[in-house]
N, C-alpha and C. Protein backbone atom coordinates (compact mmCIF):
# COMPACT_ATOMS: atom_id res chain seq x y z
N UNK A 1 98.03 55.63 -78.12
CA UNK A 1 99.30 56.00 -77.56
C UNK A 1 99.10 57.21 -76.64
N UNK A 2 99.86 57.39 -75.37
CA UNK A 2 99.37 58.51 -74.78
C UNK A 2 100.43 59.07 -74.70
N UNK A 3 99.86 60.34 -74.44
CA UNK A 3 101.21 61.59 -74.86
C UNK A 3 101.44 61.67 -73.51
N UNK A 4 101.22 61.57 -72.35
CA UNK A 4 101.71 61.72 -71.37
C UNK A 4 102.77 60.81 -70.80
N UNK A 5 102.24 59.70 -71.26
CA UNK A 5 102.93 58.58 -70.69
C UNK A 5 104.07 58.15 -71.56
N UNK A 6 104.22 58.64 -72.59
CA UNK A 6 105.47 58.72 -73.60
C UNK A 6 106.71 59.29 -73.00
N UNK A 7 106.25 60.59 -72.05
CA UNK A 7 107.06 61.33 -71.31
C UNK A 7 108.21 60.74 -70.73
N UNK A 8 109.24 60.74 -70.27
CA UNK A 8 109.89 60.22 -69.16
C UNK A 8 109.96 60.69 -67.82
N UNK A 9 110.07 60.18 -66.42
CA UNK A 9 110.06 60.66 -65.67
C UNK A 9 111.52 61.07 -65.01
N UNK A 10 111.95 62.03 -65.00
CA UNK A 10 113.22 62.64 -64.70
C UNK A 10 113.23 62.61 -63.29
N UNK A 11 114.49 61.81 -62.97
CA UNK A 11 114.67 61.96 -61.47
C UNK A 11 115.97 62.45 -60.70
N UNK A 12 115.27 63.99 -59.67
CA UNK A 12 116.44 64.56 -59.27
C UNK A 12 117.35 63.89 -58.23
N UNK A 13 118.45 64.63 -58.45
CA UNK A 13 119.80 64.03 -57.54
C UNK A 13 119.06 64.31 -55.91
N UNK A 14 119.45 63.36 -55.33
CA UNK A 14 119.18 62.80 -54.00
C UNK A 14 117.48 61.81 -53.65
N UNK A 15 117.31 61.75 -54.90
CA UNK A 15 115.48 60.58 -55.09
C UNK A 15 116.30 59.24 -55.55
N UNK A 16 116.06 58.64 -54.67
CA UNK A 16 116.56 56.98 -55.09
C UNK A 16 115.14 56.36 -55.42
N UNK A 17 115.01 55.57 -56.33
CA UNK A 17 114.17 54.42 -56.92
C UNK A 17 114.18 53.59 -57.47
N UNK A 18 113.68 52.63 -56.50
CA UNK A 18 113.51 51.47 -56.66
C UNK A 18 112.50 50.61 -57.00
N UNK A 19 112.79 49.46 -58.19
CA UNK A 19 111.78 49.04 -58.95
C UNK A 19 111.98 47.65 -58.78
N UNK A 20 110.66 47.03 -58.29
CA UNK A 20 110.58 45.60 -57.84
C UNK A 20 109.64 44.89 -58.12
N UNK A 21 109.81 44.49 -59.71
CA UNK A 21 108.06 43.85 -59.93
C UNK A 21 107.24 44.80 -60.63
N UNK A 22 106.23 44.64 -59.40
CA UNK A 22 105.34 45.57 -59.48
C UNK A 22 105.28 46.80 -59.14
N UNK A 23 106.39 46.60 -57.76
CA UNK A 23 105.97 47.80 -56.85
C UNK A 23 107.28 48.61 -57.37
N UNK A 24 107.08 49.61 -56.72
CA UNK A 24 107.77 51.02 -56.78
C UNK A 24 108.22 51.50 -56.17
N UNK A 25 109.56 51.83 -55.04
CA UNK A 25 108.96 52.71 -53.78
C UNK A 25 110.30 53.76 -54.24
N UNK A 26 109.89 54.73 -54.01
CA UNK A 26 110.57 56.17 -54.37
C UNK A 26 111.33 57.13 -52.73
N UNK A 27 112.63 57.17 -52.77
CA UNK A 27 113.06 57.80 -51.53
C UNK A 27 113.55 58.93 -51.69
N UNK A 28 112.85 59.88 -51.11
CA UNK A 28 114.20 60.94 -51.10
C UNK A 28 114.48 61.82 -49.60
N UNK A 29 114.68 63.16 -49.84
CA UNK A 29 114.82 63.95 -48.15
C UNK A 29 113.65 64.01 -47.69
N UNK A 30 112.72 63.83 -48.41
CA UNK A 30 111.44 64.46 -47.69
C UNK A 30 110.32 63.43 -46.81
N UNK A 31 110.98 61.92 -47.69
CA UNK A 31 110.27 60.84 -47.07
C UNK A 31 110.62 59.68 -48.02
N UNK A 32 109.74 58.11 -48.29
CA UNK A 32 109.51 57.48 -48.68
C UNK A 32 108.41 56.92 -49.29
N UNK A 33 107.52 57.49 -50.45
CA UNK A 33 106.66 56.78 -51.15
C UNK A 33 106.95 55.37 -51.89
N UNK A 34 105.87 54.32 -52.09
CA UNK A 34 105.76 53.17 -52.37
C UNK A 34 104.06 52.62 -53.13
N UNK A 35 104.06 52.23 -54.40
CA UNK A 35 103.04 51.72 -54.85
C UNK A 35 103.29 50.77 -55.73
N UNK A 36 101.93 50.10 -55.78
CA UNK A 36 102.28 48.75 -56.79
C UNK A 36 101.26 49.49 -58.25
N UNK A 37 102.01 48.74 -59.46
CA UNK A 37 101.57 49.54 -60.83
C UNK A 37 101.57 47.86 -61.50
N UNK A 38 100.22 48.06 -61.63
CA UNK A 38 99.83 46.90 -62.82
C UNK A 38 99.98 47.54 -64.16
N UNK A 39 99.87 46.50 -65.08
CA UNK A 39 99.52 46.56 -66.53
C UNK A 39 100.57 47.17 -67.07
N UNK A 40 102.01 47.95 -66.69
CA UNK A 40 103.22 48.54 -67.26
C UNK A 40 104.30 48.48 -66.41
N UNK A 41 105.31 48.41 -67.36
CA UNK A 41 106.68 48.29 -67.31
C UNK A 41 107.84 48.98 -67.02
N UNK A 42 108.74 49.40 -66.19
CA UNK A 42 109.67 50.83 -66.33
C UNK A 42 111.10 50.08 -66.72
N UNK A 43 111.86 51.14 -67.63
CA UNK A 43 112.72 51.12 -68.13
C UNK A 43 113.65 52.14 -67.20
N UNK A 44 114.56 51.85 -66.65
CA UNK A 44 114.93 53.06 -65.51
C UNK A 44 116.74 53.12 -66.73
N UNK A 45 116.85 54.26 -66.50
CA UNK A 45 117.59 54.69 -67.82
C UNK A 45 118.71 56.01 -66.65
N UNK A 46 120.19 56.05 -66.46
CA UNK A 46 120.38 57.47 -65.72
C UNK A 46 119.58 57.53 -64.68
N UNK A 47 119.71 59.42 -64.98
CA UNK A 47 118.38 59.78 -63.97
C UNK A 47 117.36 60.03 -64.38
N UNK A 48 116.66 58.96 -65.70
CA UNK A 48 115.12 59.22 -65.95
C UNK A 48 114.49 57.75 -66.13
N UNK A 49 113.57 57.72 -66.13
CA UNK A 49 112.18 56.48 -66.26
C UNK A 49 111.53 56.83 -67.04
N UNK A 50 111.50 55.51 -67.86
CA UNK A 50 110.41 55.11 -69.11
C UNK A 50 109.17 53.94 -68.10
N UNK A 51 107.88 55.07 -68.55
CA UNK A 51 106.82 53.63 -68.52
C UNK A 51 106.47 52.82 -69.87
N UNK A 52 106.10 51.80 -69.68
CA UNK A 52 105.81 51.40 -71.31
C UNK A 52 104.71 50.20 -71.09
N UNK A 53 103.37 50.05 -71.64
CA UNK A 53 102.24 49.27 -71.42
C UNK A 53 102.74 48.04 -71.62
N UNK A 54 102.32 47.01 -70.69
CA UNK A 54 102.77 45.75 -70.85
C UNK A 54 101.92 44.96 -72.20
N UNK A 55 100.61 44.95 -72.11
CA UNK A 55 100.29 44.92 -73.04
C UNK A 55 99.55 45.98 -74.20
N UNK A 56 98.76 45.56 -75.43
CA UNK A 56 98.76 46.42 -76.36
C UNK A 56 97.02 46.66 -76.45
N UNK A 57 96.38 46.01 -75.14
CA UNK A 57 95.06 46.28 -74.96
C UNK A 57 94.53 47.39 -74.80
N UNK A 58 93.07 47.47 -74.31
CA UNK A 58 92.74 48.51 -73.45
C UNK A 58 93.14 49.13 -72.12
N UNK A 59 93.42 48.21 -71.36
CA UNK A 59 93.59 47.67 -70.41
C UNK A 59 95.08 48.82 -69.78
N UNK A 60 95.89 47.59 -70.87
CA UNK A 60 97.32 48.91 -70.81
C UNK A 60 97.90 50.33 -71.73
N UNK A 61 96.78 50.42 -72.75
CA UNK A 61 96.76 51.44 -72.87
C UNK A 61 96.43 52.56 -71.55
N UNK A 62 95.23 52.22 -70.95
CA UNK A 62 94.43 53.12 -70.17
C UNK A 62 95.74 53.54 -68.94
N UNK A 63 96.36 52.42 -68.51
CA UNK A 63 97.43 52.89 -67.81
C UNK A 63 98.29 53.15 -67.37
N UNK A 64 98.38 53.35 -68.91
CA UNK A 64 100.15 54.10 -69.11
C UNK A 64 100.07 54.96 -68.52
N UNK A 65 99.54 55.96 -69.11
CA UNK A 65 99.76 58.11 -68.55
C UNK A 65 99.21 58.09 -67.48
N UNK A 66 98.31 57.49 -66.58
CA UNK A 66 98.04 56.85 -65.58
C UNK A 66 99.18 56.49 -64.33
N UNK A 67 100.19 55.95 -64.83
CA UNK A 67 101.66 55.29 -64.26
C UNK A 67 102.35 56.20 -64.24
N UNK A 68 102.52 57.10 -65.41
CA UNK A 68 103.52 57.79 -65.53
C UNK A 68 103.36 59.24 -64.67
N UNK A 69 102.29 59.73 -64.72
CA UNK A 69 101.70 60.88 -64.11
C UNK A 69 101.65 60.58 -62.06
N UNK A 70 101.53 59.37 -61.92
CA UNK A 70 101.88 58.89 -60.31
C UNK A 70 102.86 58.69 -59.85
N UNK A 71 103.71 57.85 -60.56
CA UNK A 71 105.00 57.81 -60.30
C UNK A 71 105.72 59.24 -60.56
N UNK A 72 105.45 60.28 -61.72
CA UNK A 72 106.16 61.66 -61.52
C UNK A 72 105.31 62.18 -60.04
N UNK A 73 104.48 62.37 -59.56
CA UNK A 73 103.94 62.57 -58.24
C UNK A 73 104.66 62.72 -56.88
N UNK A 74 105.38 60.78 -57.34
CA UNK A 74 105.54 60.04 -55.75
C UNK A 74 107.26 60.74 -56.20
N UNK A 75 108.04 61.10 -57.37
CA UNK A 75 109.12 61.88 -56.95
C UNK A 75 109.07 63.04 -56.64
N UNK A 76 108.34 64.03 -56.86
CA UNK A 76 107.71 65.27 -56.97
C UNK A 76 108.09 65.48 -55.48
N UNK A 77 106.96 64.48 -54.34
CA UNK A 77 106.30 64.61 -53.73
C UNK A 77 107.59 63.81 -52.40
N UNK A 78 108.25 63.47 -52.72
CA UNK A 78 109.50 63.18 -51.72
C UNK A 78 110.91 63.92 -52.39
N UNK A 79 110.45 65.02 -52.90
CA UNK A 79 111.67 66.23 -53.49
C UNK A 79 110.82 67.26 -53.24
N UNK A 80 110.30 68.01 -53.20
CA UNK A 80 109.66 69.10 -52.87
C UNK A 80 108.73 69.27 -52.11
N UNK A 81 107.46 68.16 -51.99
CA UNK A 81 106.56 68.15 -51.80
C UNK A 81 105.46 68.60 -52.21
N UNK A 82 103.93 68.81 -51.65
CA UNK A 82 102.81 69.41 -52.09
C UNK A 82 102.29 70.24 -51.11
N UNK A 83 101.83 71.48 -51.59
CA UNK A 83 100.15 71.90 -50.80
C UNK A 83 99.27 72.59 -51.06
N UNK A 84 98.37 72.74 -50.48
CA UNK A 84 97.38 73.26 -50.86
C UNK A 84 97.10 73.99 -49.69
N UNK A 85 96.28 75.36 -50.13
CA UNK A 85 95.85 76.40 -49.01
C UNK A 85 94.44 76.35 -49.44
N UNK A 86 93.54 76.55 -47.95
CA UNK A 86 92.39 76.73 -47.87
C UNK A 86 91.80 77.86 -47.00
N UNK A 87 90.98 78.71 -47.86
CA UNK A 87 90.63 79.80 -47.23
C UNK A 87 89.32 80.32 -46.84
N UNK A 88 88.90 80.69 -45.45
CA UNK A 88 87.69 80.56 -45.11
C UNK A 88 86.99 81.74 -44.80
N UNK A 89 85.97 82.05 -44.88
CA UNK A 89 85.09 83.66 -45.69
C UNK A 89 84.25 83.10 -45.01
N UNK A 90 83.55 84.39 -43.76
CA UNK A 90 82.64 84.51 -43.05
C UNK A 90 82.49 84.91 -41.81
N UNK A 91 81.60 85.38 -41.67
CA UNK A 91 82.17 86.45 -40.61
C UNK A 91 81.71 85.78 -39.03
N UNK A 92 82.86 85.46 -38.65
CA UNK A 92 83.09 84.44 -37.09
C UNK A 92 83.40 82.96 -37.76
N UNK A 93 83.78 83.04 -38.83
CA UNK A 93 84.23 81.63 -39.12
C UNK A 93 85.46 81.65 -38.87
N UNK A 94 86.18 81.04 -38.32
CA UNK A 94 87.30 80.37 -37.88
C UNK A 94 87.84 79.05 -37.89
N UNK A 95 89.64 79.14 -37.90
CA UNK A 95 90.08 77.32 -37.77
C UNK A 95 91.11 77.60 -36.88
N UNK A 96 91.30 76.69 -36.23
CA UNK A 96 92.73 75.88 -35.65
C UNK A 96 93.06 74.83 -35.02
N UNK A 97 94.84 74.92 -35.00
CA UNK A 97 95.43 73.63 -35.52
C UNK A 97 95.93 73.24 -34.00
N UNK A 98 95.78 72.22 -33.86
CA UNK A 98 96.64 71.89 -32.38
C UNK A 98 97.00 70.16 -32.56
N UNK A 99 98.15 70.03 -32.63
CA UNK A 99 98.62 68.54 -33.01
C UNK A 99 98.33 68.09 -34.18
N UNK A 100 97.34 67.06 -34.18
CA UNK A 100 96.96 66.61 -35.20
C UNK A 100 95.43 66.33 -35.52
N UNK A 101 95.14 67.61 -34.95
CA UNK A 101 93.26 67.76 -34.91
C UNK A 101 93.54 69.37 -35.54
N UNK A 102 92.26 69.72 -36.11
CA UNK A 102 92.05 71.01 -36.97
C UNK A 102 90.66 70.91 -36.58
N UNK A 103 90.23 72.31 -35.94
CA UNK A 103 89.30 72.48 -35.71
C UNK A 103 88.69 73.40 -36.24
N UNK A 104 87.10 73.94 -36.74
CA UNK A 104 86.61 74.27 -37.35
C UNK A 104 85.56 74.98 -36.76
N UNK A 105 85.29 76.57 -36.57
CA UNK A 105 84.05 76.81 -36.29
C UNK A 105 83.59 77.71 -37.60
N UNK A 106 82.07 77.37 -37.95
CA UNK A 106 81.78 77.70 -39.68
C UNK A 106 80.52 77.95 -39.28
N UNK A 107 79.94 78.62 -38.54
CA UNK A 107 78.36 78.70 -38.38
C UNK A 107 77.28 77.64 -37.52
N UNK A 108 78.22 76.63 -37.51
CA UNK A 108 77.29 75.34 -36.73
C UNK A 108 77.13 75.62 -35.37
N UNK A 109 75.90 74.86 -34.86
CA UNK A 109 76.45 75.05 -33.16
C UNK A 109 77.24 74.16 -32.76
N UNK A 110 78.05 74.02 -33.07
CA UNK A 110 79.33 73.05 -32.53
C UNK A 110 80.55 73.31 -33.32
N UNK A 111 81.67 73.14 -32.72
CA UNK A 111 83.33 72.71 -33.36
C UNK A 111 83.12 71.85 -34.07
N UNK A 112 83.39 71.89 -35.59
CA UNK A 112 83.73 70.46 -36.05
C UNK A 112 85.29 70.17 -36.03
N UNK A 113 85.57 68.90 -35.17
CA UNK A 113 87.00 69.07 -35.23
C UNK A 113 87.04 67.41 -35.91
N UNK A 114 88.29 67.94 -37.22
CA UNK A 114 88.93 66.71 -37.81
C UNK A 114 90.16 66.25 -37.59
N UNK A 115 90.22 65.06 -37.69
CA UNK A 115 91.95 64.67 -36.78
C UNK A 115 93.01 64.37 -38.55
N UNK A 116 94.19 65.19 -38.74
CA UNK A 116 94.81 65.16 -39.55
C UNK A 116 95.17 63.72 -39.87
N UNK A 117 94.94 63.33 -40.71
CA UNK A 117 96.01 61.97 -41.00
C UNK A 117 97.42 61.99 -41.14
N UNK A 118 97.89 61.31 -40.81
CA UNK A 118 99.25 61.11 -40.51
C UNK A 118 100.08 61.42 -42.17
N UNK A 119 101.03 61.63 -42.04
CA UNK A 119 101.74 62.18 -43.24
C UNK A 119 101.44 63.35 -43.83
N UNK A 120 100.32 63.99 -42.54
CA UNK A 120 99.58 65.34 -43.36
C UNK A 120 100.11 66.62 -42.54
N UNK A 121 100.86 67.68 -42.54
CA UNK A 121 100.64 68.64 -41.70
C UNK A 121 99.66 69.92 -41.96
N UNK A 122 98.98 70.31 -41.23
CA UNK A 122 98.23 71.34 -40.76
C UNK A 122 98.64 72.61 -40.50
N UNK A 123 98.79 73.73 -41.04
CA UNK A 123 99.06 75.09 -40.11
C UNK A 123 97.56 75.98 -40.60
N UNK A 124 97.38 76.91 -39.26
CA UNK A 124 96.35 77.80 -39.35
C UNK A 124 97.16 79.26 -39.16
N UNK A 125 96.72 80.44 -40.62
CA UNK A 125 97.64 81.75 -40.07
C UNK A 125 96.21 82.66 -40.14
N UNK A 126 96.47 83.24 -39.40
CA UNK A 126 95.40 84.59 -38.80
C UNK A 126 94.01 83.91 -38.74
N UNK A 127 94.01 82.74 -38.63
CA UNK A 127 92.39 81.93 -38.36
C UNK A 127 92.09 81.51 -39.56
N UNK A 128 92.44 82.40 -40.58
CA UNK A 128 91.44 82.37 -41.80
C UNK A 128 92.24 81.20 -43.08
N UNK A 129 93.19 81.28 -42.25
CA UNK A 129 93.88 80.38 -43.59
C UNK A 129 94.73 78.78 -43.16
N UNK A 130 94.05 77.94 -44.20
CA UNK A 130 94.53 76.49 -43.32
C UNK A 130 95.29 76.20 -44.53
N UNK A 131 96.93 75.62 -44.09
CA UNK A 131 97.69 75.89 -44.87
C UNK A 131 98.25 74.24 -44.45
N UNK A 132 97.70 72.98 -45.88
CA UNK A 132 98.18 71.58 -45.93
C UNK A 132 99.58 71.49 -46.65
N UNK A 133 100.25 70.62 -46.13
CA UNK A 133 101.60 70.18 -46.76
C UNK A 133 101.65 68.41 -46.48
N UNK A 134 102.00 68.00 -47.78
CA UNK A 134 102.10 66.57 -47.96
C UNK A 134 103.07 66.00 -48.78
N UNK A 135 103.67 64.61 -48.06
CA UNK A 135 104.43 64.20 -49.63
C UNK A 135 103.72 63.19 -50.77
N UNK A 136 102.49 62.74 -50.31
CA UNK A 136 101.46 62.14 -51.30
C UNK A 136 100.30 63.29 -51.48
N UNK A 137 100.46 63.27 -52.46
CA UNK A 137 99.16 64.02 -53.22
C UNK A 137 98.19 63.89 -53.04
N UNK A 138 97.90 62.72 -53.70
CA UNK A 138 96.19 62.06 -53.68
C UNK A 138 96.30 62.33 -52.30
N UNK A 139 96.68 61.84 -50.89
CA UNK A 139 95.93 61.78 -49.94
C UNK A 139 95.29 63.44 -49.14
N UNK A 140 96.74 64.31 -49.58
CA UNK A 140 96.58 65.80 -49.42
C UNK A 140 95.11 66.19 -50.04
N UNK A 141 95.37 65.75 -51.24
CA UNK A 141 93.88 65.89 -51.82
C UNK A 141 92.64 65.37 -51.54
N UNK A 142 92.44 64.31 -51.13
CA UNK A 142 91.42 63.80 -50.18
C UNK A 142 90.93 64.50 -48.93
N UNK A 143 92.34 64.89 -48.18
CA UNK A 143 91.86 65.58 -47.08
C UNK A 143 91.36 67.31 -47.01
N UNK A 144 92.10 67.50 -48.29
CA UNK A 144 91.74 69.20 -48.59
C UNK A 144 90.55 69.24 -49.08
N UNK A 145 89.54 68.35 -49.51
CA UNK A 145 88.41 67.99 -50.36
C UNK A 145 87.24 67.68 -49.01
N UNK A 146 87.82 67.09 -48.21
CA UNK A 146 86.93 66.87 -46.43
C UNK A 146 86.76 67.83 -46.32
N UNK A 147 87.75 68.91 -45.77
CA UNK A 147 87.77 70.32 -45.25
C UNK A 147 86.94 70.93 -46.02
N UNK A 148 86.91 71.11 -47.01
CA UNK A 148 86.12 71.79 -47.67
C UNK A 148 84.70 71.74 -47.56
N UNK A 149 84.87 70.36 -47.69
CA UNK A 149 83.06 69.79 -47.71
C UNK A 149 82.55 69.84 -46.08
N UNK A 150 82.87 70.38 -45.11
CA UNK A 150 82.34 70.72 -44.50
C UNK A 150 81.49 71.43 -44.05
N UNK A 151 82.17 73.19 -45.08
CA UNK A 151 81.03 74.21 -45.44
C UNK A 151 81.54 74.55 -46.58
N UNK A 152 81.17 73.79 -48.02
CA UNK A 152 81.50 74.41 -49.27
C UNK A 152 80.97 75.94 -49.60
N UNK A 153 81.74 76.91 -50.19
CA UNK A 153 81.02 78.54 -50.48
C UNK A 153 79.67 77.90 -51.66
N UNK A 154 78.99 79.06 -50.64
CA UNK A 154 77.72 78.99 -51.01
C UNK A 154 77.81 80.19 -52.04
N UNK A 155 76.96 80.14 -53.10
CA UNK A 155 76.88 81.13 -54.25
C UNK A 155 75.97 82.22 -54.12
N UNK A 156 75.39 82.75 -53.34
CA UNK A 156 75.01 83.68 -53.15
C UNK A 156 75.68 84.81 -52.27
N UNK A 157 76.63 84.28 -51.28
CA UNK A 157 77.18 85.40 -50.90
C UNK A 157 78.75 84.97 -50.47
N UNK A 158 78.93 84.27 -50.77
CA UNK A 158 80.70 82.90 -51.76
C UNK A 158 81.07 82.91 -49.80
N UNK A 159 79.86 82.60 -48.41
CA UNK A 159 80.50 82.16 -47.33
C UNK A 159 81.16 80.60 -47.90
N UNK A 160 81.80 80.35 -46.88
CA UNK A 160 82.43 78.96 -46.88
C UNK A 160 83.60 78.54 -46.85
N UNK A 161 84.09 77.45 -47.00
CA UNK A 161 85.71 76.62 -47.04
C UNK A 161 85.64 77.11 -48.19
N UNK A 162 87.15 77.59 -49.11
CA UNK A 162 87.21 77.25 -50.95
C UNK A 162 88.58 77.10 -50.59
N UNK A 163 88.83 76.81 -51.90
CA UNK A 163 90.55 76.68 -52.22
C UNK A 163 91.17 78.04 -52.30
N UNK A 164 92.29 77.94 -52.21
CA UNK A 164 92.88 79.51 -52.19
C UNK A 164 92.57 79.82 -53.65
N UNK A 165 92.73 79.29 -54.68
CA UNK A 165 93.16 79.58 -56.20
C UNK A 165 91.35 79.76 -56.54
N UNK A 166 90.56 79.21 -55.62
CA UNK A 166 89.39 78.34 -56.04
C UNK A 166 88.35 80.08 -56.90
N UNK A 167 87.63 80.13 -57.70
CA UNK A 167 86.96 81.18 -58.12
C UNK A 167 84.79 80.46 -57.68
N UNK A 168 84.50 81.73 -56.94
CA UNK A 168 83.12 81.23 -56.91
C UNK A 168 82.04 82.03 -57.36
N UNK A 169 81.41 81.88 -58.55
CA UNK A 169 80.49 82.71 -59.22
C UNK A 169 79.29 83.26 -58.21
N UNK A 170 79.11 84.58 -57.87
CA UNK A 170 78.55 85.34 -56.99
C UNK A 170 76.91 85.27 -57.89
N UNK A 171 76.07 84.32 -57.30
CA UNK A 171 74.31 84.71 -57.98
C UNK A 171 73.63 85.79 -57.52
N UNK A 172 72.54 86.37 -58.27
CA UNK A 172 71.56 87.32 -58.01
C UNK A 172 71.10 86.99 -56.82
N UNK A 173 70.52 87.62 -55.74
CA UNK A 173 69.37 87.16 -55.19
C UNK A 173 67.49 87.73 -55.58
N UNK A 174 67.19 87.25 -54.78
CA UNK A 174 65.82 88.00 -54.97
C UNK A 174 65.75 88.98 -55.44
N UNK A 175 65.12 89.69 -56.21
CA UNK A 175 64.39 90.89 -56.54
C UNK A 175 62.96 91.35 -55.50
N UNK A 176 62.99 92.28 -55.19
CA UNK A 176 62.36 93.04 -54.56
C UNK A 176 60.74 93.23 -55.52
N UNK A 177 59.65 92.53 -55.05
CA UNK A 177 58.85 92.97 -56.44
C UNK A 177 57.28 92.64 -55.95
């Protein structure tokens, strides 16, 4: 039984959802999310949602809290939204944003410039800080996970892309000997 997926998903005033089958698609001010959910069932109740495993396998055990944790997401995420800040350490490292390209200078001899995906916005403040906003998660997260991996902080002297929240253990170097 999973404790997550026992949960209900509470949905605020102005998120309409709609349940068709399989699929899902969730509306509110901020946009329109839509996914299809195998292996479970919703019970739409008021303004909250029950998931419940269709069957009593592995199968639908595994994705219940699974369902329930995405679908709280895709309302989340067309009522408030998401983001994530990324912050970059080094000295002449720089970013910015122009449309829907983010450009990157991190030590290379070249710009690396990445083109935002659509549903994603971009802001850059004082160079150093690239500031994502999304109404899907996972994909915010995909793309904040690129950026990064472009120049992950290195542990000896923490240069690099990290997450704002992100902590990077500072190593010894050499000894003198």
């Amino acid at each position: 039984m999973s404790r997550i997926g026992n949960k209900p998903v509470e949905i605020p005033s102005g998120v309409d959802l709609t349940i068709d089958g399989v699929s899902v698609s969730v509306k509110g001010p901020r946009g329109v999310l839509s996914r299809d959910f195998r292996a479970v069932s919703f019970e739409q109740e008021e303004s909250r949602v029950i998931v419940k495993p269709t069957t009593d396998d592995g199968k639908g055990r595994a994705f219940h809290g699974l369902a329930r944790a995405l679908l709280n997401n895709m309302v989340v995420g067309v009522s408030e939204g998401f983001k994530k800040n990324l912050t970059i350490i080094g000295t002449g490292y720089r970013a910015a944003a122009s449309g829907n390209t983010l450009t990157l200078n991190v030590g290379y001899s070249h710009p690396v410039e990445m083109k935002v995906p659509e549903g994603i916005s971009a802001k850059v403040d004082k160079n150093t800080l690239i500031s994502l906003e999304s109404n899907d998660k996972q994909a915010l997260g995909e793309f904040a996970a690129q950026v990064r991996r472009v120049r992950p902080p290195e542990p000896y002297k923490g240069k690099g892309i990290r997450y704002e929240d992100e902590y990077v253990r500072i190593k010894v170097g050499k000894t003198a000997g």
